[in-house]
PDB file of N, CA and C in Angstrom:
ATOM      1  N   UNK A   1    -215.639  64.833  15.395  1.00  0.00           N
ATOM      2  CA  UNK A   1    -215.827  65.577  16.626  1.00  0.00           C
ATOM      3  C   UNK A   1    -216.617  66.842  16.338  1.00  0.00           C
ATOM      4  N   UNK A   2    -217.478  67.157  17.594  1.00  0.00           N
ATOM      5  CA  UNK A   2    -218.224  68.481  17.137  1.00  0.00           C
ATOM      6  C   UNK A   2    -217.408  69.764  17.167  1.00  0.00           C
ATOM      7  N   UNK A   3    -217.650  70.990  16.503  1.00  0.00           N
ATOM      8  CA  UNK A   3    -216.694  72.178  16.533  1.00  0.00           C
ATOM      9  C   UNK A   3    -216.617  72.169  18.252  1.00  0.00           C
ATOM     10  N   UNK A   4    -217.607  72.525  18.858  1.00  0.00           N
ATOM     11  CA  UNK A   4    -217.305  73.166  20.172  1.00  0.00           C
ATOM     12  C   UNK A   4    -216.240  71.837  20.856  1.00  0.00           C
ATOM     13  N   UNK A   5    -216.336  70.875  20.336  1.00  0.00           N
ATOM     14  CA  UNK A   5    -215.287  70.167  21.480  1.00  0.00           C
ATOM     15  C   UNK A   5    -213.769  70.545  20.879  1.00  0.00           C
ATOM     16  N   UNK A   6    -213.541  70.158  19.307  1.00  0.00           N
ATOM     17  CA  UNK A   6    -212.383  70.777  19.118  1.00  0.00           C
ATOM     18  C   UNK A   6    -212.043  72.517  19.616  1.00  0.00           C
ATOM     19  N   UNK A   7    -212.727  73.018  19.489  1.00  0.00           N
ATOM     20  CA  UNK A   7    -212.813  74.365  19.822  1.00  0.00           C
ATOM     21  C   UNK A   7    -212.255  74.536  21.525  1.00  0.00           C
ATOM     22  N   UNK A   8    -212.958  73.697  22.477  1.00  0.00           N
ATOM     23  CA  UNK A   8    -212.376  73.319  23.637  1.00  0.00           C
ATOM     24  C   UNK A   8    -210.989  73.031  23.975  1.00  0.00           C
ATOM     25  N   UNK A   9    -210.805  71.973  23.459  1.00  0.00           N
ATOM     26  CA  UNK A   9    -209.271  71.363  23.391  1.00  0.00           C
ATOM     27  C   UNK A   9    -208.340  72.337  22.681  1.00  0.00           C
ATOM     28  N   UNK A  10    -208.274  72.719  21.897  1.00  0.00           N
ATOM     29  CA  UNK A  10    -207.619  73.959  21.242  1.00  0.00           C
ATOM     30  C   UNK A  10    -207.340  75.227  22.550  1.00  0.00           C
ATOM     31  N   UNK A  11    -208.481  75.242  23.342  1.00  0.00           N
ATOM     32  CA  UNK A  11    -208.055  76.632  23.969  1.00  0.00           C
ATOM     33  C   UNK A  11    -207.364  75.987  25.283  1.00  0.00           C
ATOM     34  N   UNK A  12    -207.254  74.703  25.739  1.00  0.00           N
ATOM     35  CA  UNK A  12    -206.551  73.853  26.425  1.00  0.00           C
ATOM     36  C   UNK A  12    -205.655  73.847  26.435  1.00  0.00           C
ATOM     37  N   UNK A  13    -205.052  73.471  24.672  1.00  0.00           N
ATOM     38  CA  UNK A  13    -203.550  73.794  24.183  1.00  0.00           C
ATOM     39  C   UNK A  13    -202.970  75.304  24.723  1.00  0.00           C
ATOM     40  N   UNK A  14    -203.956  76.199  24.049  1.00  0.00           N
ATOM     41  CA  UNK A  14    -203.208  77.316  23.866  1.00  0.00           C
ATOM     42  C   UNK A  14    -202.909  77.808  25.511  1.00  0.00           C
ATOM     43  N   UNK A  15    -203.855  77.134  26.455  1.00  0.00           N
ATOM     44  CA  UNK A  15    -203.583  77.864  27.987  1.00  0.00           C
ATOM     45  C   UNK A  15    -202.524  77.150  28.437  1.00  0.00           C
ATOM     46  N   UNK A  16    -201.919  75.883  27.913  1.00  0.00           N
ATOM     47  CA  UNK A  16    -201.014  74.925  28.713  1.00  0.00           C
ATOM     48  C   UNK A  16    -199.912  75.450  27.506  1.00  0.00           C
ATOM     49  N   UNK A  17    -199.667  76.024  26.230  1.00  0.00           N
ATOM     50  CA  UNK A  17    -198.881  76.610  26.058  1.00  0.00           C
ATOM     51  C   UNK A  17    -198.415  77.979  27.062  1.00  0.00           C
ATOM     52  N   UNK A  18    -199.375  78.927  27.595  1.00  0.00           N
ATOM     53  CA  UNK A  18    -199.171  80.447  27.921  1.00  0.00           C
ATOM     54  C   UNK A  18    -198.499  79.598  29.055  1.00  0.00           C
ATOM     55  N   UNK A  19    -199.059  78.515  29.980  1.00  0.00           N
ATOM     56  CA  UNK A  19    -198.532  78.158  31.303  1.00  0.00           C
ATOM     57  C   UNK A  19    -197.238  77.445  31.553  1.00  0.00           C
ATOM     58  N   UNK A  20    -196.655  76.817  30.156  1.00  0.00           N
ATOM     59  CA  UNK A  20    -195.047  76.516  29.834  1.00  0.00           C
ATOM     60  C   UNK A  20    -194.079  77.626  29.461  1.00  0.00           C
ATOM     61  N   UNK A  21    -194.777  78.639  28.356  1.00  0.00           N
ATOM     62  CA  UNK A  21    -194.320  79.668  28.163  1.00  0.00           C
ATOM     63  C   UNK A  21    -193.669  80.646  29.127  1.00  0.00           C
ATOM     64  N   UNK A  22    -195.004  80.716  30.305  1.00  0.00           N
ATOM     65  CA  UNK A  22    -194.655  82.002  30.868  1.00  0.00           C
ATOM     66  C   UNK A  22    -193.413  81.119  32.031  1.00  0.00           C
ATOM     67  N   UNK A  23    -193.804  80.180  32.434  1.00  0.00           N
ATOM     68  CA  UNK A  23    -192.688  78.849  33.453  1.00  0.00           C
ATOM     69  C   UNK A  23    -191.264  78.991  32.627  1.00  0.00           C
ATOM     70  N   UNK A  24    -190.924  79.122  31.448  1.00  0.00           N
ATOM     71  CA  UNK A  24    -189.583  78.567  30.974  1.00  0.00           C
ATOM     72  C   UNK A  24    -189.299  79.878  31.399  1.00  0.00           C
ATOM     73  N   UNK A  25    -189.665  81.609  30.954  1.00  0.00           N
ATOM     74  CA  UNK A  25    -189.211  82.757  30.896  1.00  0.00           C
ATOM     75  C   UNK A  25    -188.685  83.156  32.576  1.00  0.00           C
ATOM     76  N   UNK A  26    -190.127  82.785  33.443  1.00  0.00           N
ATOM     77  CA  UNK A  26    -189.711  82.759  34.933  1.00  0.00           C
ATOM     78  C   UNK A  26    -188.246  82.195  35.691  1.00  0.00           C
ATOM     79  N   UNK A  27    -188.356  80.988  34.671  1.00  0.00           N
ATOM     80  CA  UNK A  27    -186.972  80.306  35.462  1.00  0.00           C
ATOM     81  C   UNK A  27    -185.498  80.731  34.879  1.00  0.00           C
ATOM     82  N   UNK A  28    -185.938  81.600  33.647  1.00  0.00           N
ATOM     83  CA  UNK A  28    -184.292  82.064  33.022  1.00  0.00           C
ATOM     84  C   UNK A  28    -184.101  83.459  33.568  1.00  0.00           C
ATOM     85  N   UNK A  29    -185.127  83.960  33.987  1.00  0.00           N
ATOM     86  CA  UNK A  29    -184.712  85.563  34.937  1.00  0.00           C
ATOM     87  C   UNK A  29    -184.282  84.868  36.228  1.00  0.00           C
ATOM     88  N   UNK A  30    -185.405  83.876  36.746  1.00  0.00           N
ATOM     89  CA  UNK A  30    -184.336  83.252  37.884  1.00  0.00           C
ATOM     90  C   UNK A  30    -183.103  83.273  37.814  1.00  0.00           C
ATOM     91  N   UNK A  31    -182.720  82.686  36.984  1.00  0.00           N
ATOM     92  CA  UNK A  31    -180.993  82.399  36.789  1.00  0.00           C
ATOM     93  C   UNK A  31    -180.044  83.786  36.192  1.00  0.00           C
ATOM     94  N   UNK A  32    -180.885  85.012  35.860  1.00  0.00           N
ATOM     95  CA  UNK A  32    -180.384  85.604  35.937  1.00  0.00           C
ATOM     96  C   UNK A  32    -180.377  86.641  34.111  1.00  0.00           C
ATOM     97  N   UNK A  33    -180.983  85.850  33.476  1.00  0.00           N
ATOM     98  CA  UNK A  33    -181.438  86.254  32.067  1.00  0.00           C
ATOM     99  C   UNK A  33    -182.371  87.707  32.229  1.00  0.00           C
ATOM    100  N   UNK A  34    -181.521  88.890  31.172  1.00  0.00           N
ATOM    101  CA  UNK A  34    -182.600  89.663  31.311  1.00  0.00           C
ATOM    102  C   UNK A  34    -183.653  89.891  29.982  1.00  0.00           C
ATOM    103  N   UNK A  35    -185.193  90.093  29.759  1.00  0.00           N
ATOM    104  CA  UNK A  35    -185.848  89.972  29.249  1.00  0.00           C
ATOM    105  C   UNK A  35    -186.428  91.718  29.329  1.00  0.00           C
ATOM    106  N   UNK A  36    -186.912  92.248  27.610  1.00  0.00           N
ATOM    107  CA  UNK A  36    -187.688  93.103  27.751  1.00  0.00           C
ATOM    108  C   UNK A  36    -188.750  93.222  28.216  1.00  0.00           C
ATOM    109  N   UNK A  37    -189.545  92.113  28.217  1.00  0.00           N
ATOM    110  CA  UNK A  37    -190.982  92.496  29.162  1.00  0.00           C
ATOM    111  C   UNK A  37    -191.060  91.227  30.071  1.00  0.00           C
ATOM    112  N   UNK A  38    -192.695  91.288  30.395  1.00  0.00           N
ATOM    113  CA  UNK A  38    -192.855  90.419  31.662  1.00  0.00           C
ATOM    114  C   UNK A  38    -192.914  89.101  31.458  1.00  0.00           C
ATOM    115  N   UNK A  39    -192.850  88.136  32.388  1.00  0.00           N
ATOM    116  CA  UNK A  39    -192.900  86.584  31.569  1.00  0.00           C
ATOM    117  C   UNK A  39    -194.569  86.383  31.151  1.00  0.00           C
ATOM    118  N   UNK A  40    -195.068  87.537  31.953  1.00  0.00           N
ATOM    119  CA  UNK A  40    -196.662  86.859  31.485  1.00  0.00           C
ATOM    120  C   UNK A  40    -197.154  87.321  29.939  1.00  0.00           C
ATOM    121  N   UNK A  41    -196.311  88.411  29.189  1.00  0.00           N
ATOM    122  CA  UNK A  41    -196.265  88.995  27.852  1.00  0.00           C
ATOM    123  C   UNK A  41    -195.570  87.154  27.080  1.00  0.00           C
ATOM    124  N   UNK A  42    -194.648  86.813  27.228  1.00  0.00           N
ATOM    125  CA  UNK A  42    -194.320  85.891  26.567  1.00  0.00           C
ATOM    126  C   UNK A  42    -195.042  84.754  26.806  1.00  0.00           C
ATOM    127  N   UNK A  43    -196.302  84.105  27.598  1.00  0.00           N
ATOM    128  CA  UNK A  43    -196.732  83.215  27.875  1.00  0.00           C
ATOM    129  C   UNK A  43    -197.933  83.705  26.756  1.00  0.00           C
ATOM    130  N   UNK A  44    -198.676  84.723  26.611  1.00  0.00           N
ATOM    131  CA  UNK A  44    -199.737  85.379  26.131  1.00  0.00           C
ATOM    132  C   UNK A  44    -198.930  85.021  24.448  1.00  0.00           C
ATOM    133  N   UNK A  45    -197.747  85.380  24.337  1.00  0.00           N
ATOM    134  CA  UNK A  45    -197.368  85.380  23.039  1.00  0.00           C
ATOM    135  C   UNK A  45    -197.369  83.302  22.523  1.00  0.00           C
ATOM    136  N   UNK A  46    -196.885  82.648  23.367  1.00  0.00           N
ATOM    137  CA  UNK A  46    -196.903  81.384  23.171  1.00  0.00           C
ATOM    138  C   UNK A  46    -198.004  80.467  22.516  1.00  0.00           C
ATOM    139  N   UNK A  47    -198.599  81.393  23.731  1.00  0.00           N
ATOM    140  CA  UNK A  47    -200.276  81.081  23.455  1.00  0.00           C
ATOM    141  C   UNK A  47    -201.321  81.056  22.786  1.00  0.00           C
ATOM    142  N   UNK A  48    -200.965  82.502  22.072  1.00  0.00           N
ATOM    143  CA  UNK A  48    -200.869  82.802  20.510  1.00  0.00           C
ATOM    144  C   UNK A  48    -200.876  82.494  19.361  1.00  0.00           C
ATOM    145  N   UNK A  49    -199.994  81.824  19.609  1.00  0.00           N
ATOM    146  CA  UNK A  49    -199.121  81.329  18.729  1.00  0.00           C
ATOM    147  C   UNK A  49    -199.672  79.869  18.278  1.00  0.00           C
ATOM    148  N   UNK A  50    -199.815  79.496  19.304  1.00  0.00           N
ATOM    149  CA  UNK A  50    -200.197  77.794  19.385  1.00  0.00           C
ATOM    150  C   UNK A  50    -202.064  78.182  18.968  1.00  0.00           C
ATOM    151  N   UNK A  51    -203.071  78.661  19.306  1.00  0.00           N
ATOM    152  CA  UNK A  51    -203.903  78.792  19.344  1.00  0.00           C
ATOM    153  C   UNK A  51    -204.747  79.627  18.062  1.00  0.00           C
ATOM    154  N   UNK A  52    -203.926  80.569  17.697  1.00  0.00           N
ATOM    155  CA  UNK A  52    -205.246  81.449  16.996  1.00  0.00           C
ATOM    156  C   UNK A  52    -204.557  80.737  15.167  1.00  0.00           C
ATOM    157  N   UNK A  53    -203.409  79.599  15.178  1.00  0.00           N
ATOM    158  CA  UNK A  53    -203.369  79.234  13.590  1.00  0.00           C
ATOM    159  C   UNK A  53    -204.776  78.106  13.996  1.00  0.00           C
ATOM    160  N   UNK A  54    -204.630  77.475  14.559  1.00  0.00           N
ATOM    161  CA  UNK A  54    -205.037  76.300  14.848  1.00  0.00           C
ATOM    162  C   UNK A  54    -206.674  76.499  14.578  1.00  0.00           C
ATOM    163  N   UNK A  55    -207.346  77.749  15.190  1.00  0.00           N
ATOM    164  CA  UNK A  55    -208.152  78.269  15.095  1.00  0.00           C
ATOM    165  C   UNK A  55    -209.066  78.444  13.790  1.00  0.00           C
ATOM    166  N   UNK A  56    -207.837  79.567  12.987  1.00  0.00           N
ATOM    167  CA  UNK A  56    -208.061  79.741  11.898  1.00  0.00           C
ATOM    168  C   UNK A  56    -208.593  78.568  10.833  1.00  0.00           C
ATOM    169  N   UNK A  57    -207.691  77.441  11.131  1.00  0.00           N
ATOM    170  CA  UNK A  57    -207.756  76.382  10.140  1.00  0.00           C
ATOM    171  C   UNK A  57    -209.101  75.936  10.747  1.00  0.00           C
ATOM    172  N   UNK A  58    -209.571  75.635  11.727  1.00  0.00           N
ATOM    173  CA  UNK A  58    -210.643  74.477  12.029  1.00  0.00           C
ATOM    174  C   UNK A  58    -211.709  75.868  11.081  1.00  0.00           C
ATOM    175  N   UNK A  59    -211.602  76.996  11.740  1.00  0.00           N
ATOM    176  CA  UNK A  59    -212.946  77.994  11.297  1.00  0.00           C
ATOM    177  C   UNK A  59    -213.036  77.797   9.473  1.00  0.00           C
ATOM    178  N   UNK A  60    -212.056  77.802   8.730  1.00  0.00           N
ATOM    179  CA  UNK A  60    -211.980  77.243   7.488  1.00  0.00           C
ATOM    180  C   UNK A  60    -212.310  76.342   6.898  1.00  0.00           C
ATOM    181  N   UNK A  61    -211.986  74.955   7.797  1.00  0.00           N
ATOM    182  CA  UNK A  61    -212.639  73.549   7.882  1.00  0.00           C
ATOM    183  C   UNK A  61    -214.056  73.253   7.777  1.00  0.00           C
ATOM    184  N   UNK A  62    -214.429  74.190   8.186  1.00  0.00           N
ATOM    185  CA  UNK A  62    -215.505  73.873   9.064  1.00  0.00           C
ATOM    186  C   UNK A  62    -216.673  74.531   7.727  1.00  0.00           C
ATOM    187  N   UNK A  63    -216.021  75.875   7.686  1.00  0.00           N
ATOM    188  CA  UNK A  63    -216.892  76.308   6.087  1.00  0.00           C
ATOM    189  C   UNK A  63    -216.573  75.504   4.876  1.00  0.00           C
ATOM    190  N   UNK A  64    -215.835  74.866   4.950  1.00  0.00           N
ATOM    191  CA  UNK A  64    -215.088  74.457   3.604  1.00  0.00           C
ATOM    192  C   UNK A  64    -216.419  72.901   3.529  1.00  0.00           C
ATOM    193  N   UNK A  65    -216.400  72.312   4.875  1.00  0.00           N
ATOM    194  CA  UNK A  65    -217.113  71.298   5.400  1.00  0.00           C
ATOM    195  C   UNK A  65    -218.463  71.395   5.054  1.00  0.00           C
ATOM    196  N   UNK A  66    -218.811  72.255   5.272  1.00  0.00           N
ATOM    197  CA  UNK A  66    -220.384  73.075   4.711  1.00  0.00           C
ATOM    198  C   UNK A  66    -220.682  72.758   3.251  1.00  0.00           C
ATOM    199  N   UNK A  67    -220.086  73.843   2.644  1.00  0.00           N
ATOM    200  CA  UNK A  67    -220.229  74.029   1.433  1.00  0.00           C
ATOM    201  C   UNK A  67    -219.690  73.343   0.530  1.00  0.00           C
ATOM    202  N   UNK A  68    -217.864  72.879   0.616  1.00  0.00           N
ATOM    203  CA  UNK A  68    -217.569  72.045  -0.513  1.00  0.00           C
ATOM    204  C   UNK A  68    -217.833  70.907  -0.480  1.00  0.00           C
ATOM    205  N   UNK A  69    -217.721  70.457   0.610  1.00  0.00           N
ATOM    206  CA  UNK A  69    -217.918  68.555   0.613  1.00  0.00           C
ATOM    207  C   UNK A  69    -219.882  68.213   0.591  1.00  0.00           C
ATOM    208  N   UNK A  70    -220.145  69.410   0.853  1.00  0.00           N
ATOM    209  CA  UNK A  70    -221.882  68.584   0.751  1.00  0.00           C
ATOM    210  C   UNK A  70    -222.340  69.324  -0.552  1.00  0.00           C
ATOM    211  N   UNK A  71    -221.734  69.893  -1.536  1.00  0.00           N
ATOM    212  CA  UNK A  71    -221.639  69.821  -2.833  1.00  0.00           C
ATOM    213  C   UNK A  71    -220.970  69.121  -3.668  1.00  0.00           C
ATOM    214  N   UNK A  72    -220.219  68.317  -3.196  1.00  0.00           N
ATOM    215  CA  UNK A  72    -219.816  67.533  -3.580  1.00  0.00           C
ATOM    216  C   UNK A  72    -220.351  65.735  -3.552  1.00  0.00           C
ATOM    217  N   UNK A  73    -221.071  65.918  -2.274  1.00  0.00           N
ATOM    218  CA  UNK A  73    -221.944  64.559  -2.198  1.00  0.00           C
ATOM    219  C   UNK A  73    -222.868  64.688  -3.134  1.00  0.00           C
ATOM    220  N   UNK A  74    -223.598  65.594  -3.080  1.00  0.00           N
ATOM    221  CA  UNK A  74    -225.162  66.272  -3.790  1.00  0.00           C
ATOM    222  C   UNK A  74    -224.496  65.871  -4.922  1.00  0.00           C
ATOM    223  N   UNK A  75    -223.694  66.750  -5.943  1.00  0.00           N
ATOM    224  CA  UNK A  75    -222.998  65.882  -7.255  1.00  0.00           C
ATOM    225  C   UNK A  75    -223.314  64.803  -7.460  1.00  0.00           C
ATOM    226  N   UNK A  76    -222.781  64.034  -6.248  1.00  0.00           N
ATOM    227  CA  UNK A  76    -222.289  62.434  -6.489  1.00  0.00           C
ATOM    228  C   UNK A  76    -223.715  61.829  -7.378  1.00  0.00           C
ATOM    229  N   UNK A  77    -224.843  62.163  -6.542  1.00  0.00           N
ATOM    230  CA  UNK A  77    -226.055  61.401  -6.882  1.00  0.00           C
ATOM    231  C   UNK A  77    -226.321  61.955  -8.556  1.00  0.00           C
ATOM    232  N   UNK A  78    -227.324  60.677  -8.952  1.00  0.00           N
ATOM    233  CA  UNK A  78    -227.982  61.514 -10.108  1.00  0.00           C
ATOM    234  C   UNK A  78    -229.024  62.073  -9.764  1.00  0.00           C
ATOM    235  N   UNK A  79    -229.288  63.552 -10.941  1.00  0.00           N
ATOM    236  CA  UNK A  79    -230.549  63.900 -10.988  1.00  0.00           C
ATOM    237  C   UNK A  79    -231.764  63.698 -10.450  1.00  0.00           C
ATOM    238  N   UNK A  80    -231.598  62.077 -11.195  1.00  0.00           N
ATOM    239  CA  UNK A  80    -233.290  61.627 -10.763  1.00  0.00           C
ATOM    240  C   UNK A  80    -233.500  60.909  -9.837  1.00  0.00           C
ATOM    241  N   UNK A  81    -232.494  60.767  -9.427  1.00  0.00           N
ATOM    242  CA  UNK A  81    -232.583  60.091  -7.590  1.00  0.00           C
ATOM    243  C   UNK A  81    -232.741  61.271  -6.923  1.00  0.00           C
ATOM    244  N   UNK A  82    -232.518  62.631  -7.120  1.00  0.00           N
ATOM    245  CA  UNK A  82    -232.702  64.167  -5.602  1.00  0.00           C
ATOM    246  C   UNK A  82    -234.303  64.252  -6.392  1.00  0.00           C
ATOM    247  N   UNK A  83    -234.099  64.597  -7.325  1.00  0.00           N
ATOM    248  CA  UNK A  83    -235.736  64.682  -7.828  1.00  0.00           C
ATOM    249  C   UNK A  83    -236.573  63.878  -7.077  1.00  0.00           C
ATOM    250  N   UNK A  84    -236.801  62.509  -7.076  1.00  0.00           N
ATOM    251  CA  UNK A  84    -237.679  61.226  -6.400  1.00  0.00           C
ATOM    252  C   UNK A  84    -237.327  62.130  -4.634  1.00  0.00           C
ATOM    253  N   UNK A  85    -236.219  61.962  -4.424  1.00  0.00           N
ATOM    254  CA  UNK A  85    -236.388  62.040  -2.830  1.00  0.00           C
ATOM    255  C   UNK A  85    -236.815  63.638  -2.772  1.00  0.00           C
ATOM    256  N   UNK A  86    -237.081  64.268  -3.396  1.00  0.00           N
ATOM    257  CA  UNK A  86    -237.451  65.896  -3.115  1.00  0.00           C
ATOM    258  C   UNK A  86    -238.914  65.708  -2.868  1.00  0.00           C
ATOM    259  N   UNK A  87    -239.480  64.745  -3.898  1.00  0.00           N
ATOM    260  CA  UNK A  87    -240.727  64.357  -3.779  1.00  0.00           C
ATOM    261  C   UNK A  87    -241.425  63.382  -2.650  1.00  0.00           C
ATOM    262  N   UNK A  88    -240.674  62.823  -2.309  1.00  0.00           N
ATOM    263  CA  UNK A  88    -241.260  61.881  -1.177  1.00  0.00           C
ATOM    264  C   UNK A  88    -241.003  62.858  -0.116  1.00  0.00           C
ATOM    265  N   UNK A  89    -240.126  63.606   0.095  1.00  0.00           N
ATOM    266  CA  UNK A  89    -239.965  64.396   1.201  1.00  0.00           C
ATOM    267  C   UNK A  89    -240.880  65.483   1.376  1.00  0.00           C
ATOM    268  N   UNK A  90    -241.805  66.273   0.532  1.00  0.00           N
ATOM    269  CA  UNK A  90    -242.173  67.204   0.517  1.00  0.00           C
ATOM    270  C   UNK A  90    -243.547  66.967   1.182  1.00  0.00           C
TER     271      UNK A  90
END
């Protein structure tokens, strides 16, 4: 999948987390639960939560994707096979 679509779906998660989040907090002050702040602080925190690890890892992935694994293909070949194709390519 391309970054921007995971990147999409990720912030999907994290808004349908803030929108369960802030729904569970709403319905326990309903009933009578008291809470230090607003339910929309704990939906923001949910959201958070679910979203910026998730984040982190793909943005990691994604460099790691770059650099280690297409140094690692490049390895794979020999020498004189990148040599030949450096030359036909040029």
């Amino acid at each position: 999948m391309a970054f921007s679509t995971l990147l999409a779906i990720l912030c999907g998660l994290g808004l349908a987390f803030f929108f369960v989040g802030r729904h569970k907090v709403t319905l326990a002050r309903t009933q009578g639960q008291k809470f230090h702040s607003l339910p929309h602080y704990y939906g923001l925190w949910s959201g958070a939560l679910s979203f910026l690890p998730a984040v982190v890892l793909l943005i990691l992935w994604s460099i790691l994707d770059i650099q280690l694994f297409q140094t690692w293909v490049r390895d794979f070949y020999p020498p004189e096979l990148l040599a030949t194709d450096s030359v036909h390519n040029a």
